[in-house]
PDB file of N, CA and C in Angstrom:
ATOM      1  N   UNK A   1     -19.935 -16.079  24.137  1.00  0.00           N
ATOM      2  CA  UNK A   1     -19.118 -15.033  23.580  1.00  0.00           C
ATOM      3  C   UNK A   1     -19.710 -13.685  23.969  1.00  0.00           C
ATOM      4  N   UNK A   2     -18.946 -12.973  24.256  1.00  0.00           N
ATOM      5  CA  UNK A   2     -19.395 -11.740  24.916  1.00  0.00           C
ATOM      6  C   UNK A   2     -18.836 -10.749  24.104  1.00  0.00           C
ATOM      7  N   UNK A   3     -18.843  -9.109  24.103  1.00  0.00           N
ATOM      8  CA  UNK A   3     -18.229  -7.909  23.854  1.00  0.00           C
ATOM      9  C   UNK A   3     -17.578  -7.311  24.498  1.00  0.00           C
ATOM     10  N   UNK A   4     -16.919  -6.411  24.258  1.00  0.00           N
ATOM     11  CA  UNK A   4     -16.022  -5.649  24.895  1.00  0.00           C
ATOM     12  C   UNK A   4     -16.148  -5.100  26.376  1.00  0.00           C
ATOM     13  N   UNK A   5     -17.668  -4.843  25.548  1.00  0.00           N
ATOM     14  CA  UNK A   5     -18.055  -3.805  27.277  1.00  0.00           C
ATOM     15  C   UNK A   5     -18.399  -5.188  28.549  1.00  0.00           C
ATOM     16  N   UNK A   6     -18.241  -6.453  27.938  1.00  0.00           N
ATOM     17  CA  UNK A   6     -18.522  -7.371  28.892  1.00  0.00           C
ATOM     18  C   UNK A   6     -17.466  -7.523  29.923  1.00  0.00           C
ATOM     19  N   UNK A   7     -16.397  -6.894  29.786  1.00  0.00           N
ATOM     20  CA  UNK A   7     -15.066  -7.225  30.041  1.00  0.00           C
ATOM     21  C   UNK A   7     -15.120  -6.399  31.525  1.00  0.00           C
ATOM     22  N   UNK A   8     -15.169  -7.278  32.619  1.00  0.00           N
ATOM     23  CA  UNK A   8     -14.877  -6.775  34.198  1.00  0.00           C
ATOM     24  C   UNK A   8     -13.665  -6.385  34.077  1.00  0.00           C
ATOM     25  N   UNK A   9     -12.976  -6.850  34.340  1.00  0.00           N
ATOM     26  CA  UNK A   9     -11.189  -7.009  34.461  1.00  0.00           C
ATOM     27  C   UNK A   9     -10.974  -5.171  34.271  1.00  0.00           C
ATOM     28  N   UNK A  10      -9.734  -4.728  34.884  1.00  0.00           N
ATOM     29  CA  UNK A  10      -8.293  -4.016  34.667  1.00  0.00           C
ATOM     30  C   UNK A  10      -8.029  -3.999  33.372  1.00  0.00           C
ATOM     31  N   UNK A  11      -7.474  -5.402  32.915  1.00  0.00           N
ATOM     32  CA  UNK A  11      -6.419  -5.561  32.004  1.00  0.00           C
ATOM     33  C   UNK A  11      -7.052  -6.185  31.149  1.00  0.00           C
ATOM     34  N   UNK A  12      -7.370  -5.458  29.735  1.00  0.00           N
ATOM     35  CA  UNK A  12      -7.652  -6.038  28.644  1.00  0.00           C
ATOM     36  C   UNK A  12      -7.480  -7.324  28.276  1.00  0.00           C
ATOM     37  N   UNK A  13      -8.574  -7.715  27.389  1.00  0.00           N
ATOM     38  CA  UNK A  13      -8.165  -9.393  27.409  1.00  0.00           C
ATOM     39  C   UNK A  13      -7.930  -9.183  25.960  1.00  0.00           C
ATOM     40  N   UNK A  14      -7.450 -10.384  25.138  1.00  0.00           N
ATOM     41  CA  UNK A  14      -7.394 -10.281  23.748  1.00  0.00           C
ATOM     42  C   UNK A  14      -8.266 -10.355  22.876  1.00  0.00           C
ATOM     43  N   UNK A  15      -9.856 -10.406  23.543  1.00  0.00           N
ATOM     44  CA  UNK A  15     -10.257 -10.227  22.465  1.00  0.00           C
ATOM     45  C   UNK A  15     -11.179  -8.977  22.491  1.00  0.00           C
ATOM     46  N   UNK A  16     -10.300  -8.233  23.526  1.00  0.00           N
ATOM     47  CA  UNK A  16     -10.240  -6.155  23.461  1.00  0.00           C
ATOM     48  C   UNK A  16      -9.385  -5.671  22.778  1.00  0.00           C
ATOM     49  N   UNK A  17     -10.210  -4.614  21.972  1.00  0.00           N
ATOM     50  CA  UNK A  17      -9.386  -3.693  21.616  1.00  0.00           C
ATOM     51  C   UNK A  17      -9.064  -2.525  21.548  1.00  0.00           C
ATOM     52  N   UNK A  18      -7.686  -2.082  22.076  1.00  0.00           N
ATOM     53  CA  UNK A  18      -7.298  -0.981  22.234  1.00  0.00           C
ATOM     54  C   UNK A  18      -7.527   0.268  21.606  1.00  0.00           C
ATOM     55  N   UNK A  19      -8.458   0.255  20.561  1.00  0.00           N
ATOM     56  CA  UNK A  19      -9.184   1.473  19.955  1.00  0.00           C
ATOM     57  C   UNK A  19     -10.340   1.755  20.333  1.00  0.00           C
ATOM     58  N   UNK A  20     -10.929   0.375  21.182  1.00  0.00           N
ATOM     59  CA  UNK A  20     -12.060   1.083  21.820  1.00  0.00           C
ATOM     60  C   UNK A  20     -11.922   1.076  23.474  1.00  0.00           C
ATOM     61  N   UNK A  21     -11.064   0.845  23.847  1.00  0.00           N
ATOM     62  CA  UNK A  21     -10.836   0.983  25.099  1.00  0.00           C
ATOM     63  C   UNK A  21      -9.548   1.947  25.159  1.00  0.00           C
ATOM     64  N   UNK A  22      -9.418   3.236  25.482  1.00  0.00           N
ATOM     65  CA  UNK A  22      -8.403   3.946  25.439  1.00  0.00           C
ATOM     66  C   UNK A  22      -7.801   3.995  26.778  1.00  0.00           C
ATOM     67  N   UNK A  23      -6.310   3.933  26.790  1.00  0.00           N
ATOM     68  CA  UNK A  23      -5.840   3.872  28.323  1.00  0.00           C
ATOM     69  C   UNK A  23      -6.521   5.261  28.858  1.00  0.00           C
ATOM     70  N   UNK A  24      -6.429   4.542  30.072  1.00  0.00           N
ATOM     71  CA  UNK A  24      -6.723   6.325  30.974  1.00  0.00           C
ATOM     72  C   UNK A  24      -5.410   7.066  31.184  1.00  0.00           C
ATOM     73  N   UNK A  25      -6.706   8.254  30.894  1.00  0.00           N
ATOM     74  CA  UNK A  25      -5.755   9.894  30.670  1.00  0.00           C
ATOM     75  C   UNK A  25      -5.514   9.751  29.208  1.00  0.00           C
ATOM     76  N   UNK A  26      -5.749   9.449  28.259  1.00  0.00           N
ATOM     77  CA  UNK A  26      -5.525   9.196  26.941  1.00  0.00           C
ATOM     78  C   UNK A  26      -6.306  10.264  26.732  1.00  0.00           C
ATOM     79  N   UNK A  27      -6.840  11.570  25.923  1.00  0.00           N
ATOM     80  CA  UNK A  27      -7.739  11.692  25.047  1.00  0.00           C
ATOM     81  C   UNK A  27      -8.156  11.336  23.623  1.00  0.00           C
ATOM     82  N   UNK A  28      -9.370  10.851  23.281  1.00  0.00           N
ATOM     83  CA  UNK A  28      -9.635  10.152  22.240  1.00  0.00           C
ATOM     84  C   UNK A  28      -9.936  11.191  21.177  1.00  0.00           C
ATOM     85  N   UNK A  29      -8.543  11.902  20.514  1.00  0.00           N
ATOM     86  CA  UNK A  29      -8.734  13.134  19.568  1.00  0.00           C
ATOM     87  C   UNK A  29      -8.464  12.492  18.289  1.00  0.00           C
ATOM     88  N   UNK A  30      -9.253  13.058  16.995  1.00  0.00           N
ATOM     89  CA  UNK A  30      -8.486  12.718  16.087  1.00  0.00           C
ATOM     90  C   UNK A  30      -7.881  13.621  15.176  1.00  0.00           C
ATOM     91  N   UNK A  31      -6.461  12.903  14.862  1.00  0.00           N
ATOM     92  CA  UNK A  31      -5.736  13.934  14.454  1.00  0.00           C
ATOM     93  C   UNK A  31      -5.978  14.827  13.697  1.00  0.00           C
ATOM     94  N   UNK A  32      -5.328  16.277  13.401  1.00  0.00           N
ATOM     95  CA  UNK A  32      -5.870  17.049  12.428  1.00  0.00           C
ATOM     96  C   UNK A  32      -4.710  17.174  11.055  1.00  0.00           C
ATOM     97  N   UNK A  33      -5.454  17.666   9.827  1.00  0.00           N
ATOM     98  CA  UNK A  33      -3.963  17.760   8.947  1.00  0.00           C
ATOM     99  C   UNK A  33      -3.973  18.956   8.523  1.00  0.00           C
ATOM    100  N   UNK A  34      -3.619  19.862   9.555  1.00  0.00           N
ATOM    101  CA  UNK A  34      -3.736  21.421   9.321  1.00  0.00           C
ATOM    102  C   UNK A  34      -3.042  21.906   8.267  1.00  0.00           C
ATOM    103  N   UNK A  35      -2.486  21.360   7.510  1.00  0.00           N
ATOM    104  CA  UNK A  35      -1.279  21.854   6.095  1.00  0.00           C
ATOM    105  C   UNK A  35      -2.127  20.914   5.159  1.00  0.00           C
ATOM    106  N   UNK A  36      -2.608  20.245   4.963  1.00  0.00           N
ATOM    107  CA  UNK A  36      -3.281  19.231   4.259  1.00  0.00           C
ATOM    108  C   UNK A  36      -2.378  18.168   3.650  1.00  0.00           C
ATOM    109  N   UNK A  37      -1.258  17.788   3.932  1.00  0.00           N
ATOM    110  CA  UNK A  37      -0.295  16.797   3.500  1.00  0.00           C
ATOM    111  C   UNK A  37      -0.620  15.331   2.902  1.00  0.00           C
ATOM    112  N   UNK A  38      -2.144  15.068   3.632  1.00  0.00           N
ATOM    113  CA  UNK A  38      -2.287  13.462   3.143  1.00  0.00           C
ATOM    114  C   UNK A  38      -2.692  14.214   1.513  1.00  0.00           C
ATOM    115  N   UNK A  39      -3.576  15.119   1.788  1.00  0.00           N
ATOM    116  CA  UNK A  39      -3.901  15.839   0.372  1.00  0.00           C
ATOM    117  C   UNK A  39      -2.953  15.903  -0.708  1.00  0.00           C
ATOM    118  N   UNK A  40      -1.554  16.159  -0.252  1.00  0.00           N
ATOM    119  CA  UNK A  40      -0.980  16.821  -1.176  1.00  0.00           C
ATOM    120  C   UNK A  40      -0.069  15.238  -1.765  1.00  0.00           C
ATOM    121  N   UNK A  41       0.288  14.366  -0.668  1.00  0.00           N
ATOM    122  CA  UNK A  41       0.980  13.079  -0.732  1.00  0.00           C
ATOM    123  C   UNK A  41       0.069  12.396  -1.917  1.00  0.00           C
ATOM    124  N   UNK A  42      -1.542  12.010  -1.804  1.00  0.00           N
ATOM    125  CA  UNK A  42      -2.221  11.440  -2.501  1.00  0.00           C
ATOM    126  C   UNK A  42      -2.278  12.181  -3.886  1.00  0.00           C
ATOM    127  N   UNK A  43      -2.083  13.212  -4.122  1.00  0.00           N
ATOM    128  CA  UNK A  43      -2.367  14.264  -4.916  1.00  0.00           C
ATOM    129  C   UNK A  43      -0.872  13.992  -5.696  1.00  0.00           C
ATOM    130  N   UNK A  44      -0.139  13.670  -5.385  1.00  0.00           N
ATOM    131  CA  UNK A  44       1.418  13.833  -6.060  1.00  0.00           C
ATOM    132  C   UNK A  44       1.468  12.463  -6.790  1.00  0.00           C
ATOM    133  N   UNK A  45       1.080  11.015  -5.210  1.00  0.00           N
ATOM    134  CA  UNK A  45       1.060   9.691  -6.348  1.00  0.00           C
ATOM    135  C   UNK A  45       0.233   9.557  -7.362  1.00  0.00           C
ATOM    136  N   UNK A  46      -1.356  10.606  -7.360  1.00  0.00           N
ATOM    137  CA  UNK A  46      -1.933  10.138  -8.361  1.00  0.00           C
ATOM    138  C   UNK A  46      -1.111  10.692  -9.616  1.00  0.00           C
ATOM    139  N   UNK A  47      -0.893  11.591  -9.856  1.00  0.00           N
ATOM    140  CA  UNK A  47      -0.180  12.545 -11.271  1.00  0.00           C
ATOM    141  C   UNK A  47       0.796  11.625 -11.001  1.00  0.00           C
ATOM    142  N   UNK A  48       1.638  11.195 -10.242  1.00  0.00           N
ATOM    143  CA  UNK A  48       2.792  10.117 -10.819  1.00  0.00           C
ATOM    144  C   UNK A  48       2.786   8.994 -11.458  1.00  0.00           C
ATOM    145  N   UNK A  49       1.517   8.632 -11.085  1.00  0.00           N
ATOM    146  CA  UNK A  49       1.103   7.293 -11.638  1.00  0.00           C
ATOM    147  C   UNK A  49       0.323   7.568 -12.881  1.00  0.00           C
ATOM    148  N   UNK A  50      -0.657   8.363 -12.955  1.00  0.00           N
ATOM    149  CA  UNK A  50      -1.045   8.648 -13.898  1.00  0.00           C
ATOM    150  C   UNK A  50      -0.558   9.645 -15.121  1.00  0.00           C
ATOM    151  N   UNK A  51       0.053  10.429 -14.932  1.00  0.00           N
ATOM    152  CA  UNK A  51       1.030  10.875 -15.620  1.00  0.00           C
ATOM    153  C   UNK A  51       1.593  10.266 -17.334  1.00  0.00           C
ATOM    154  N   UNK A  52       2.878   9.100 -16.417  1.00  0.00           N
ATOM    155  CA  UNK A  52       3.698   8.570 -17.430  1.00  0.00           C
ATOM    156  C   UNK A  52       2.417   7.409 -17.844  1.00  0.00           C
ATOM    157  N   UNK A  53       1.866   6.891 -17.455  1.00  0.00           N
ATOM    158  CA  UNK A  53       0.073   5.428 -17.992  1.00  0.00           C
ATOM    159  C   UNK A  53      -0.326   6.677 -19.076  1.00  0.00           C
ATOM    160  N   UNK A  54      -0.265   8.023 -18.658  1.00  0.00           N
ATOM    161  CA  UNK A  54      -1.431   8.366 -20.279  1.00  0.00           C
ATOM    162  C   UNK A  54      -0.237   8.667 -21.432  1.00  0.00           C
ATOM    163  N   UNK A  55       0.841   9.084 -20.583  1.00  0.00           N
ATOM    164  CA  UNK A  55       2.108   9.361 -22.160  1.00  0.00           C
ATOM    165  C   UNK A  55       2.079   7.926 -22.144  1.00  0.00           C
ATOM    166  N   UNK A  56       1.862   6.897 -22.230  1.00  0.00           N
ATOM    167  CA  UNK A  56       2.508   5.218 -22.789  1.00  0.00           C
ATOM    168  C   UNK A  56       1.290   5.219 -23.465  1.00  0.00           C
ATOM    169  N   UNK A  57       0.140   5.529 -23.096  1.00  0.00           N
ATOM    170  CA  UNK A  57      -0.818   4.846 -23.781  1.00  0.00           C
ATOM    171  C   UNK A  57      -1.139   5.701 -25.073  1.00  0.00           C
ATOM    172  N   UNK A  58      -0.698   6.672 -24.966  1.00  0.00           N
ATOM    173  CA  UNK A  58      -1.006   7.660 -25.818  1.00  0.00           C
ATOM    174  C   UNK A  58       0.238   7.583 -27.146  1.00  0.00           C
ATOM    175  N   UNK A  59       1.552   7.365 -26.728  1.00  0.00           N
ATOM    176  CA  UNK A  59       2.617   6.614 -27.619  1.00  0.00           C
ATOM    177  C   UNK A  59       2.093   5.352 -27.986  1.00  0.00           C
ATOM    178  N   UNK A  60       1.220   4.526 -28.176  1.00  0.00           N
ATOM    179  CA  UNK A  60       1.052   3.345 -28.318  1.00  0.00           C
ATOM    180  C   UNK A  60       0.735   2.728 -29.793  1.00  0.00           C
ATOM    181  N   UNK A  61      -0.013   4.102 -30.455  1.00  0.00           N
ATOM    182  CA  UNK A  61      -0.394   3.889 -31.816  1.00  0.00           C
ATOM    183  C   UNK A  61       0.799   4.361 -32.245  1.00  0.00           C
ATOM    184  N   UNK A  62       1.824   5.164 -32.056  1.00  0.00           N
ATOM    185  CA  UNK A  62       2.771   5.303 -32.733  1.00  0.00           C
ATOM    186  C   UNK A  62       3.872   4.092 -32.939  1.00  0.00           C
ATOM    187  N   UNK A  63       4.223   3.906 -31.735  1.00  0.00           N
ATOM    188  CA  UNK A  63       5.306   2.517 -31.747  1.00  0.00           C
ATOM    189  C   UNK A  63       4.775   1.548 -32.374  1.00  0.00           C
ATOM    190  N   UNK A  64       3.430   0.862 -32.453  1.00  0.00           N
ATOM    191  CA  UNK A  64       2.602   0.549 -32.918  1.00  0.00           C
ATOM    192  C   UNK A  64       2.502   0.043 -34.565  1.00  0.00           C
ATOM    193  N   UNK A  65       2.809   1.663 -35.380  1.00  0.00           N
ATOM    194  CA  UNK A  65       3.188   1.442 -36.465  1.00  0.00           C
ATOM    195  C   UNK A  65       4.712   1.620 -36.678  1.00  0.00           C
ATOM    196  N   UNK A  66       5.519   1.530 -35.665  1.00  0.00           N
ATOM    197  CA  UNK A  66       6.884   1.331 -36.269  1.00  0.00           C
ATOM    198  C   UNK A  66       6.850   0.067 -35.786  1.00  0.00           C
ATOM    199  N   UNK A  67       6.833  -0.873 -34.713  1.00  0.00           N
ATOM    200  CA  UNK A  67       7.032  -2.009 -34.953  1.00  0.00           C
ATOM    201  C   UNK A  67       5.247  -3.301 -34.893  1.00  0.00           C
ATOM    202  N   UNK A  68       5.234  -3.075 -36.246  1.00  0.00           N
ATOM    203  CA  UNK A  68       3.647  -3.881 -36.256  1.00  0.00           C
ATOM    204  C   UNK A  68       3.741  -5.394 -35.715  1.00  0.00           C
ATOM    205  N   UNK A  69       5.072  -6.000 -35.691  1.00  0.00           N
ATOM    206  CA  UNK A  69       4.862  -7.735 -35.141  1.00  0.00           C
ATOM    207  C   UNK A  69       5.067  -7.541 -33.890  1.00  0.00           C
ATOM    208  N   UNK A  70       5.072  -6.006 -32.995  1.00  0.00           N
ATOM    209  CA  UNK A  70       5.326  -6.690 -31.715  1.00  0.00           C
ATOM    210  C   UNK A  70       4.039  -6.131 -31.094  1.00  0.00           C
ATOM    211  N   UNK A  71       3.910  -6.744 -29.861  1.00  0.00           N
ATOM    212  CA  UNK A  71       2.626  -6.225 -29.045  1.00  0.00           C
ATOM    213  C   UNK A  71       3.061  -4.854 -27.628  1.00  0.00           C
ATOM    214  N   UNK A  72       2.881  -3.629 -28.114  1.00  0.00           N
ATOM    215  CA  UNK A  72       4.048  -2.889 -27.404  1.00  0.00           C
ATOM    216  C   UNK A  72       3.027  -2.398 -26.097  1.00  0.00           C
ATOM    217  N   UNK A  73       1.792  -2.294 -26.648  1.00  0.00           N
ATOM    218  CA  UNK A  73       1.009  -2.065 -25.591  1.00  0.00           C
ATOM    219  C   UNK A  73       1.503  -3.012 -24.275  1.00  0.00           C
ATOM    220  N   UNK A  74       1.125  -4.193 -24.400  1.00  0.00           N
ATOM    221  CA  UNK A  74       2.083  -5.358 -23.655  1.00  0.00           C
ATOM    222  C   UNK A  74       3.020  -5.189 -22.832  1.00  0.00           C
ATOM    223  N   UNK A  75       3.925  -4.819 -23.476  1.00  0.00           N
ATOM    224  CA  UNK A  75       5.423  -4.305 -23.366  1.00  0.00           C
ATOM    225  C   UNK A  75       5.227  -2.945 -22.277  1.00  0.00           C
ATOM    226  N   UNK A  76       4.450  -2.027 -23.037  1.00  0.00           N
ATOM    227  CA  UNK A  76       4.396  -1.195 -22.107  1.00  0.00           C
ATOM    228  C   UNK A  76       3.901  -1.405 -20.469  1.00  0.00           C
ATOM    229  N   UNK A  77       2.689  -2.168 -20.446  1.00  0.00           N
ATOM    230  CA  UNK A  77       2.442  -2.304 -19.619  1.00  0.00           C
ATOM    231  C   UNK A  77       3.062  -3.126 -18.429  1.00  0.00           C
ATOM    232  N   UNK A  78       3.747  -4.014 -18.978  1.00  0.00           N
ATOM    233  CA  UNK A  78       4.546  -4.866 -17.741  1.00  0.00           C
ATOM    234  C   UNK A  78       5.878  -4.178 -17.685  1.00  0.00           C
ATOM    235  N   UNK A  79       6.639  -3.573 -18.465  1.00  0.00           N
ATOM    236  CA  UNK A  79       7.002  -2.663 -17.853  1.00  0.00           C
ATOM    237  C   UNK A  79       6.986  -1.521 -16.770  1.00  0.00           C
ATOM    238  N   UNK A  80       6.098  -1.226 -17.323  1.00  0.00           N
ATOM    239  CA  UNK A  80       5.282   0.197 -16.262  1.00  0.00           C
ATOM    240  C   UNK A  80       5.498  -0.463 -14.702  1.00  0.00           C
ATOM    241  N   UNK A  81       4.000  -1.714 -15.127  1.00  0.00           N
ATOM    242  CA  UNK A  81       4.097  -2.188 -13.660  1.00  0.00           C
ATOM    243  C   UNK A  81       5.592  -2.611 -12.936  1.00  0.00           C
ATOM    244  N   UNK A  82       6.782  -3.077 -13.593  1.00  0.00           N
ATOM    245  CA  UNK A  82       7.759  -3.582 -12.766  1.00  0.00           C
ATOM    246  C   UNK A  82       8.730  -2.214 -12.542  1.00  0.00           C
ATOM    247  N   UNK A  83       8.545  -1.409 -12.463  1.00  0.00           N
ATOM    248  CA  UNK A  83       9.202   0.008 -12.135  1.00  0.00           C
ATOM    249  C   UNK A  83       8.275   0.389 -11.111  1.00  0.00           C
ATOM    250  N   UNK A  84       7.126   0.772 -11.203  1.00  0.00           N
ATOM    251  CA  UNK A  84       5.926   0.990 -10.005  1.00  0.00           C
ATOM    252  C   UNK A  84       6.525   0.183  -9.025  1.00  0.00           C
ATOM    253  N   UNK A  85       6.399  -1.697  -9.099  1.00  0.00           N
ATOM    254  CA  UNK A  85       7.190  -2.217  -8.063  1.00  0.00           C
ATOM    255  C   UNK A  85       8.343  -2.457  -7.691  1.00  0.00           C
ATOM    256  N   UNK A  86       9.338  -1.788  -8.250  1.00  0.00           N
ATOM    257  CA  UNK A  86      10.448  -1.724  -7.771  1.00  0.00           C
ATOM    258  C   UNK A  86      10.466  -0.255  -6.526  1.00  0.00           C
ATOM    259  N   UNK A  87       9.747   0.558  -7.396  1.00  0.00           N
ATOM    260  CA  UNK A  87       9.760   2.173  -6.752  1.00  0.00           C
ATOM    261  C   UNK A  87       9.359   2.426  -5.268  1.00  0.00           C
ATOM    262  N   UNK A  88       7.988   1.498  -5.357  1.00  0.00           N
ATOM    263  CA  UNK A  88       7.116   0.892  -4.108  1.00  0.00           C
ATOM    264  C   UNK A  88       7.985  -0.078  -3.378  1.00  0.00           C
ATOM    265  N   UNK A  89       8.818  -0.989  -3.702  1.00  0.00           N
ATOM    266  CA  UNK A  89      10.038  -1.466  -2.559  1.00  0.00           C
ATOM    267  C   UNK A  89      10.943  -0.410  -2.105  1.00  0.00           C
ATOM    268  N   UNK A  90      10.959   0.266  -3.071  1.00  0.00           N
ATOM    269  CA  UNK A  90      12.374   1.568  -2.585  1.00  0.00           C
ATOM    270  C   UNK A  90      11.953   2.584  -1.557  1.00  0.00           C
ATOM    271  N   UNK A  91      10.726   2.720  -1.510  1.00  0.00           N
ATOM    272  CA  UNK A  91       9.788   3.476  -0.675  1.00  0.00           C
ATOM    273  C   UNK A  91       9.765   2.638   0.730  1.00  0.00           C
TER     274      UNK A  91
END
C-alpha cells in the first residue's frame, strides 16, 4: 500500500484524492467570506433554535401547574424536535 505521492501515472487512481492533488492551473486558494455570511447564517440558526428551547422551557413550570397529570416538558420536547425536522426537510 502506498500514498498519494506514490502515484507515477497522469491520471489519478482511486485511491487519490482530488484535494490533494489539484488539477493543473487550478490555484489552491481558500475561499474568503468577506461579508461574513457563514457568521451571520450560524448566528441566525443558533437564536432560532435556541430562542423558542428557552421560551418552552421556561413555560414549563407554568403549564406544569395547570395541567399536573400530564408530562408537558415531554410534550414539549418532541414536539419541538418534530418541527426542527420537518423545517430541516423544508430546507
Amino acid at each position: 500500500m502506498g500514498t498519494a505521492d506514490d502515484v507515477t501515472d497522469s491520471e489519478p487512481g482511486p485511491e487519490t484524492s482530488l484535494l490533494f492533488n489539484p488539477h493543473e492551473g487550478s490555484t489552491n486558494k481558500t475561499p474568503t467570506d468577506s461579508f461574513h455570511f457563514a457568521y451571520i447564517i450560524y448566528f441566525t440558526f443558533g437564536v432560532g433554535f435556541l430562542l423558542p428551547w428557552n421560551s418552552f422551557i421556561t413555560a414549563v413550570d407554568y403549564f406544569s401547574y395547570l395541567y399536573p397529570s400530564t408530562a408537558v416538558d415531554r410534550i414539549f420536547a418532541v414536539v419541538y424536535m418534530l418541527v426542527l425536522v420537518v423545517l430541516f426537510i423544508i430546507i
